[in-house]
N, C-alpha and C. Protein backbone atom coordinates (compact mmCIF):
# COMPACT_ATOMS: atom_id res chain seq x y z
N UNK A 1 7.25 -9.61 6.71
CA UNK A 1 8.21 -8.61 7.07
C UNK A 1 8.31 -7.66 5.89
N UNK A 2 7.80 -6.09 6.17
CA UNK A 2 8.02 -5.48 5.02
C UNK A 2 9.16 -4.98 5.11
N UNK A 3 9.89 -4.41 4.06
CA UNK A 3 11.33 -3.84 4.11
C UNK A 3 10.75 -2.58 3.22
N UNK A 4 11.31 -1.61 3.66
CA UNK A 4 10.99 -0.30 3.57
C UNK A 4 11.60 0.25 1.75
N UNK A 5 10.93 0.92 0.95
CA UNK A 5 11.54 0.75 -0.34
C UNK A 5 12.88 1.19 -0.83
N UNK A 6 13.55 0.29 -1.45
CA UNK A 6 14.73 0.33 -2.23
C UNK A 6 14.52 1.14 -3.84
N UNK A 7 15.81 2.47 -3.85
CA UNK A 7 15.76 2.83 -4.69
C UNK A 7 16.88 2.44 -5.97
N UNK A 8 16.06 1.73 -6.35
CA UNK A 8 17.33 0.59 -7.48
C UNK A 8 17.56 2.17 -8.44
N UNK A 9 19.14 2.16 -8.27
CA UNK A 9 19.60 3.10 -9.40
C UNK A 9 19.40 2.74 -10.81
N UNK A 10 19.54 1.34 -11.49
CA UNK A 10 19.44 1.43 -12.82
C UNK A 10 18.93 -0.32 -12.80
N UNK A 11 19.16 -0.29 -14.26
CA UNK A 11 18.19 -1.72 -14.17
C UNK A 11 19.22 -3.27 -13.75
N UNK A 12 18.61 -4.08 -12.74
CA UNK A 12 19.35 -5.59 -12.26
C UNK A 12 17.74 -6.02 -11.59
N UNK A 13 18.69 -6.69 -10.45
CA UNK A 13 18.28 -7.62 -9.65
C UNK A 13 18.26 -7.39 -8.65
N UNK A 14 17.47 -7.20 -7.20
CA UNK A 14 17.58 -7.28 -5.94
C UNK A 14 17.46 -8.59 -5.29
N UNK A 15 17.89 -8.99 -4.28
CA UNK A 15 17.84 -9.95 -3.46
C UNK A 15 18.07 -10.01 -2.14
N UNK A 16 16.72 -10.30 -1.42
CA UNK A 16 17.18 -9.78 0.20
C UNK A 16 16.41 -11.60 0.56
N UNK A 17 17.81 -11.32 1.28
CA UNK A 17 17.45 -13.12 2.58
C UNK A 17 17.41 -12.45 4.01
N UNK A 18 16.73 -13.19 4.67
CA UNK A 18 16.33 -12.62 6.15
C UNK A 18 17.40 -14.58 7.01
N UNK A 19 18.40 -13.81 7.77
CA UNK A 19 18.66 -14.85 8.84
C UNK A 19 18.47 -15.23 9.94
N UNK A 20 18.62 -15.78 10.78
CA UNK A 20 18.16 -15.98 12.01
C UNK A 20 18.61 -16.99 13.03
N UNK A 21 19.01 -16.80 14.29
CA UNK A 21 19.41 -18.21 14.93
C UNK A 21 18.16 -18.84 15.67
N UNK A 22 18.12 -19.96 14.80
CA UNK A 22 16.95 -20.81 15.41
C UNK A 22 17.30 -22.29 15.94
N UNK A 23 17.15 -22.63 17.04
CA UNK A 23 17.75 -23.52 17.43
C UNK A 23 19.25 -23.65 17.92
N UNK A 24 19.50 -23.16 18.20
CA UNK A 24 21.27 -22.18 18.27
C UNK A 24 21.81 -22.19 16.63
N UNK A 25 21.06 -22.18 15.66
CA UNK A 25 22.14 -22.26 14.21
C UNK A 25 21.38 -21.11 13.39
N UNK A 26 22.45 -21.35 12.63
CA UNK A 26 22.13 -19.78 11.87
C UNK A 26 20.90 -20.43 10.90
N UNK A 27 20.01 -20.14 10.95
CA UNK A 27 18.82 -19.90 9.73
C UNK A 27 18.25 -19.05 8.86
N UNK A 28 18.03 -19.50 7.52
CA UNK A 28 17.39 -18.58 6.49
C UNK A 28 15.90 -18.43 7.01
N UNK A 29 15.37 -17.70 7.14
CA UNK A 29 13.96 -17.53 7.62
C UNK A 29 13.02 -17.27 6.57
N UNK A 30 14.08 -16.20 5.38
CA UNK A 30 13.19 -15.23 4.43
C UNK A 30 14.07 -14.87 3.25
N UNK A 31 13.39 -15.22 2.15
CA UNK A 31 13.94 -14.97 1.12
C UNK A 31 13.25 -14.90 -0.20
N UNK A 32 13.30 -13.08 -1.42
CA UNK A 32 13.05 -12.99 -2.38
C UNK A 32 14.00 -12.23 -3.31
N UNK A 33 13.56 -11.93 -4.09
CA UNK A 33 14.24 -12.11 -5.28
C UNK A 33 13.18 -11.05 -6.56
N UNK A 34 13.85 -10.22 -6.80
CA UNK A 34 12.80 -9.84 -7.93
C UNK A 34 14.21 -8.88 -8.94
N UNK A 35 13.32 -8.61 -10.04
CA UNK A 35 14.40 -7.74 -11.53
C UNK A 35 13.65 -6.83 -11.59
N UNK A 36 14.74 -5.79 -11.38
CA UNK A 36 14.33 -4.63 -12.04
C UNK A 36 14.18 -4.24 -13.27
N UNK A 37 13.62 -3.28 -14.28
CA UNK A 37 13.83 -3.04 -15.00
C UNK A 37 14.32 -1.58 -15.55
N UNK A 38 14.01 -1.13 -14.75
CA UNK A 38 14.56 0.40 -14.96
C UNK A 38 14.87 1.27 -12.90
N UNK A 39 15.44 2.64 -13.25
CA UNK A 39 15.73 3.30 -12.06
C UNK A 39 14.50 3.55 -11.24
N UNK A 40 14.53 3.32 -10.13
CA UNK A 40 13.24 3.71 -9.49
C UNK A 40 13.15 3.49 -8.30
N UNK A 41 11.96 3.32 -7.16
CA UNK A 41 11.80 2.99 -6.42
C UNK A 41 11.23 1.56 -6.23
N UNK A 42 11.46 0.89 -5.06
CA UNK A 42 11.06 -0.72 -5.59
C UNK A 42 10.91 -1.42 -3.95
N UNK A 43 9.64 -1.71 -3.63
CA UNK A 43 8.94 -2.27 -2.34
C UNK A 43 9.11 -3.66 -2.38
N UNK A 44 9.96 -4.09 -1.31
CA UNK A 44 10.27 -5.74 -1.08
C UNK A 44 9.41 -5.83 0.40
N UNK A 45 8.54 -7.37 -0.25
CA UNK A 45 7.93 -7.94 1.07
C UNK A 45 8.33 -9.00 1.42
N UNK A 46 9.31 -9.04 2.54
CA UNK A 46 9.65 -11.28 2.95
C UNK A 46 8.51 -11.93 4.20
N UNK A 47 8.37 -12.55 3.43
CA UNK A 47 7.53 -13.83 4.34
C UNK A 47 8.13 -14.75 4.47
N UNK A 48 8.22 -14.52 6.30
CA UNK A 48 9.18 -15.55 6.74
C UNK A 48 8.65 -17.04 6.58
N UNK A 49 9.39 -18.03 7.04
CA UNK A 49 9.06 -19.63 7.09
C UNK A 49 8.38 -20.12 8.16
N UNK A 50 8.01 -20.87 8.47
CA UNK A 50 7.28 -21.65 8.98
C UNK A 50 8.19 -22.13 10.06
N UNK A 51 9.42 -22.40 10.11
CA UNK A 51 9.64 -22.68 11.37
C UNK A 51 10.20 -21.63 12.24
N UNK A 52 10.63 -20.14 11.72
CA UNK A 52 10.68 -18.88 12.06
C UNK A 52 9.25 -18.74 12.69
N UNK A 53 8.15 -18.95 12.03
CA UNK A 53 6.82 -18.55 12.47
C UNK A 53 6.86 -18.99 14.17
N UNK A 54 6.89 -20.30 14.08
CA UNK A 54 7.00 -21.59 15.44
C UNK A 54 7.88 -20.27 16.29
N UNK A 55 9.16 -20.21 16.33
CA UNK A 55 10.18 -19.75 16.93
C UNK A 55 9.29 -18.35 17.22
N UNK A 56 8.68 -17.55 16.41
CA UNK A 56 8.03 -16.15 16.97
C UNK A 56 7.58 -16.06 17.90
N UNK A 57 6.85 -17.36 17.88
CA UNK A 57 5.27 -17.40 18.83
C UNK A 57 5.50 -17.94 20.10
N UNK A 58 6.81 -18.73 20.12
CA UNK A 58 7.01 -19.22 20.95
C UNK A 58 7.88 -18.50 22.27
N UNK A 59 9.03 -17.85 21.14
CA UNK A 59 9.80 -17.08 22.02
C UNK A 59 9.67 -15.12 22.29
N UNK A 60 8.40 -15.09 21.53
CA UNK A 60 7.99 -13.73 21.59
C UNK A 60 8.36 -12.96 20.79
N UNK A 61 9.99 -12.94 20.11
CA UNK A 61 10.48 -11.41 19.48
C UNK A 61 11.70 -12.77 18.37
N UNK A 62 11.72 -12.37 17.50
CA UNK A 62 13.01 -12.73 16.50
C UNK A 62 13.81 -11.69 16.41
N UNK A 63 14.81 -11.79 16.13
CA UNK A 63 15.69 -10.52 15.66
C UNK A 63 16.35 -12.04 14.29
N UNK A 64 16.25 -10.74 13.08
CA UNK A 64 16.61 -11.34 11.92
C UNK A 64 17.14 -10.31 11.21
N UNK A 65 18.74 -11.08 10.74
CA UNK A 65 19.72 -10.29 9.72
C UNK A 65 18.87 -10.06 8.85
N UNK A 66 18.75 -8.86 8.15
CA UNK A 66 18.64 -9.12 6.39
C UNK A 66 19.41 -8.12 5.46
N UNK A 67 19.84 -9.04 4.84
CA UNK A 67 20.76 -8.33 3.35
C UNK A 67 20.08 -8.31 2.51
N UNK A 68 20.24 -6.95 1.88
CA UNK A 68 19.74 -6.87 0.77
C UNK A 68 21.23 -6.68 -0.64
N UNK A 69 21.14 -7.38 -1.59
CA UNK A 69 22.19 -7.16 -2.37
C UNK A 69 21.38 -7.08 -3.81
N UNK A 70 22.07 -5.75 -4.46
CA UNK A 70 21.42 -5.17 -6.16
C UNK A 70 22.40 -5.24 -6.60
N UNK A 71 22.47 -6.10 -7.75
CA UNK A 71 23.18 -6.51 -8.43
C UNK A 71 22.93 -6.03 -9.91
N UNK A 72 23.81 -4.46 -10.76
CA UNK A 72 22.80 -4.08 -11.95
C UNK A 72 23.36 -5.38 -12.96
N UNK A 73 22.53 -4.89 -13.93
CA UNK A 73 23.30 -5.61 -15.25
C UNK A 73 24.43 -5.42 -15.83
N UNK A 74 25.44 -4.46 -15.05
CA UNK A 74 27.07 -4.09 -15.55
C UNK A 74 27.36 -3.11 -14.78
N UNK A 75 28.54 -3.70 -14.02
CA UNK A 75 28.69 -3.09 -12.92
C UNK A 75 29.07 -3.92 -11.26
N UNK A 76 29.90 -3.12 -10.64
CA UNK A 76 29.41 -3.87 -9.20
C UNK A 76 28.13 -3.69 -8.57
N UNK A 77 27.93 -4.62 -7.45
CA UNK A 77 26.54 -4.93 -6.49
C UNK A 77 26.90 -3.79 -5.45
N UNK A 78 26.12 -3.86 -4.90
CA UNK A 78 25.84 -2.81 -3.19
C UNK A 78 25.06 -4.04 -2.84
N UNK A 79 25.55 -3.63 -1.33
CA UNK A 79 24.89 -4.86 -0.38
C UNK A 79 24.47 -4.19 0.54
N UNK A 80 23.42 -4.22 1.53
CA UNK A 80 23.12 -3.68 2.57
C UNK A 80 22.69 -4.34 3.44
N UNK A 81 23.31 -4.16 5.03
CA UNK A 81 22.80 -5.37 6.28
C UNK A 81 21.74 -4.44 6.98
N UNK A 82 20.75 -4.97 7.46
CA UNK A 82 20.17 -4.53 8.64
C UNK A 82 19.35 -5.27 9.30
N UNK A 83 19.23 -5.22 10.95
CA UNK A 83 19.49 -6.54 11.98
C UNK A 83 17.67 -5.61 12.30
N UNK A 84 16.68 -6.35 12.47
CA UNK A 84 15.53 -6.31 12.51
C UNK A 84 14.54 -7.43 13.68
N UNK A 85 14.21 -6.36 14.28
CA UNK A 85 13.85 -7.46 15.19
C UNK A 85 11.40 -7.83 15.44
N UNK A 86 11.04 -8.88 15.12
CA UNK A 86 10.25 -8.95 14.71
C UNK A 86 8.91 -9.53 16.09
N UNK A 87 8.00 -9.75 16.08
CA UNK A 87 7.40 -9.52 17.34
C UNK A 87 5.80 -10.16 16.82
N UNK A 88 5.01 -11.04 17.09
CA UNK A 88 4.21 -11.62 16.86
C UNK A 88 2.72 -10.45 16.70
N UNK A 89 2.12 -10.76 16.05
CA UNK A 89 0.91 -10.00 15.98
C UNK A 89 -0.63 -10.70 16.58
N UNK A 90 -0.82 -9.72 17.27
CA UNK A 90 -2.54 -10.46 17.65
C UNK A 90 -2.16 -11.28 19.07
């Protein structure tokens, strides 16, 4: 799942988890993590799990939360939701 690029204002941390109801319960599907070091632009890729994978193929389409939250080194975070819906390839 690519997520389209984040422009980190100054230097932290991003962190985006991808959720999902699998099995009727809420599931983590996807989750990274990377540091910034300075202002810029900044390309996050999640690769979902393995039992998200199962659930794709099986039921055709996922739709999965994902937050992304930047957290600088001083300062408050920004968080951002967006509901993404995902679709098997091939």
């Amino acid at each position: 799942m690519d997520i389209s690029r984040y422009t980190a204002p100054r230097a932290g941390k991003i962190r985006a988890r991808g959720i999902a109801i699998l099995n009727n319960r809420l599931t983590q599907v996807a989750s990274v993590s990377r540091r910034v070091r300075h202002r810029g632009k900044v390309k996050i890729t999640l690769k979902i799990s393995a039992a998200a994978d199962r659930a794709l193929r099986s039921q055709g389409s996922l739709r999965v939360r994902v937050t992304l939250t930047f957290k600088p080194k001083h300062g408050r975070g920004k968080t951002f939701n967006r509901t993404v819906t995902l679709h098997p390839v091939g």
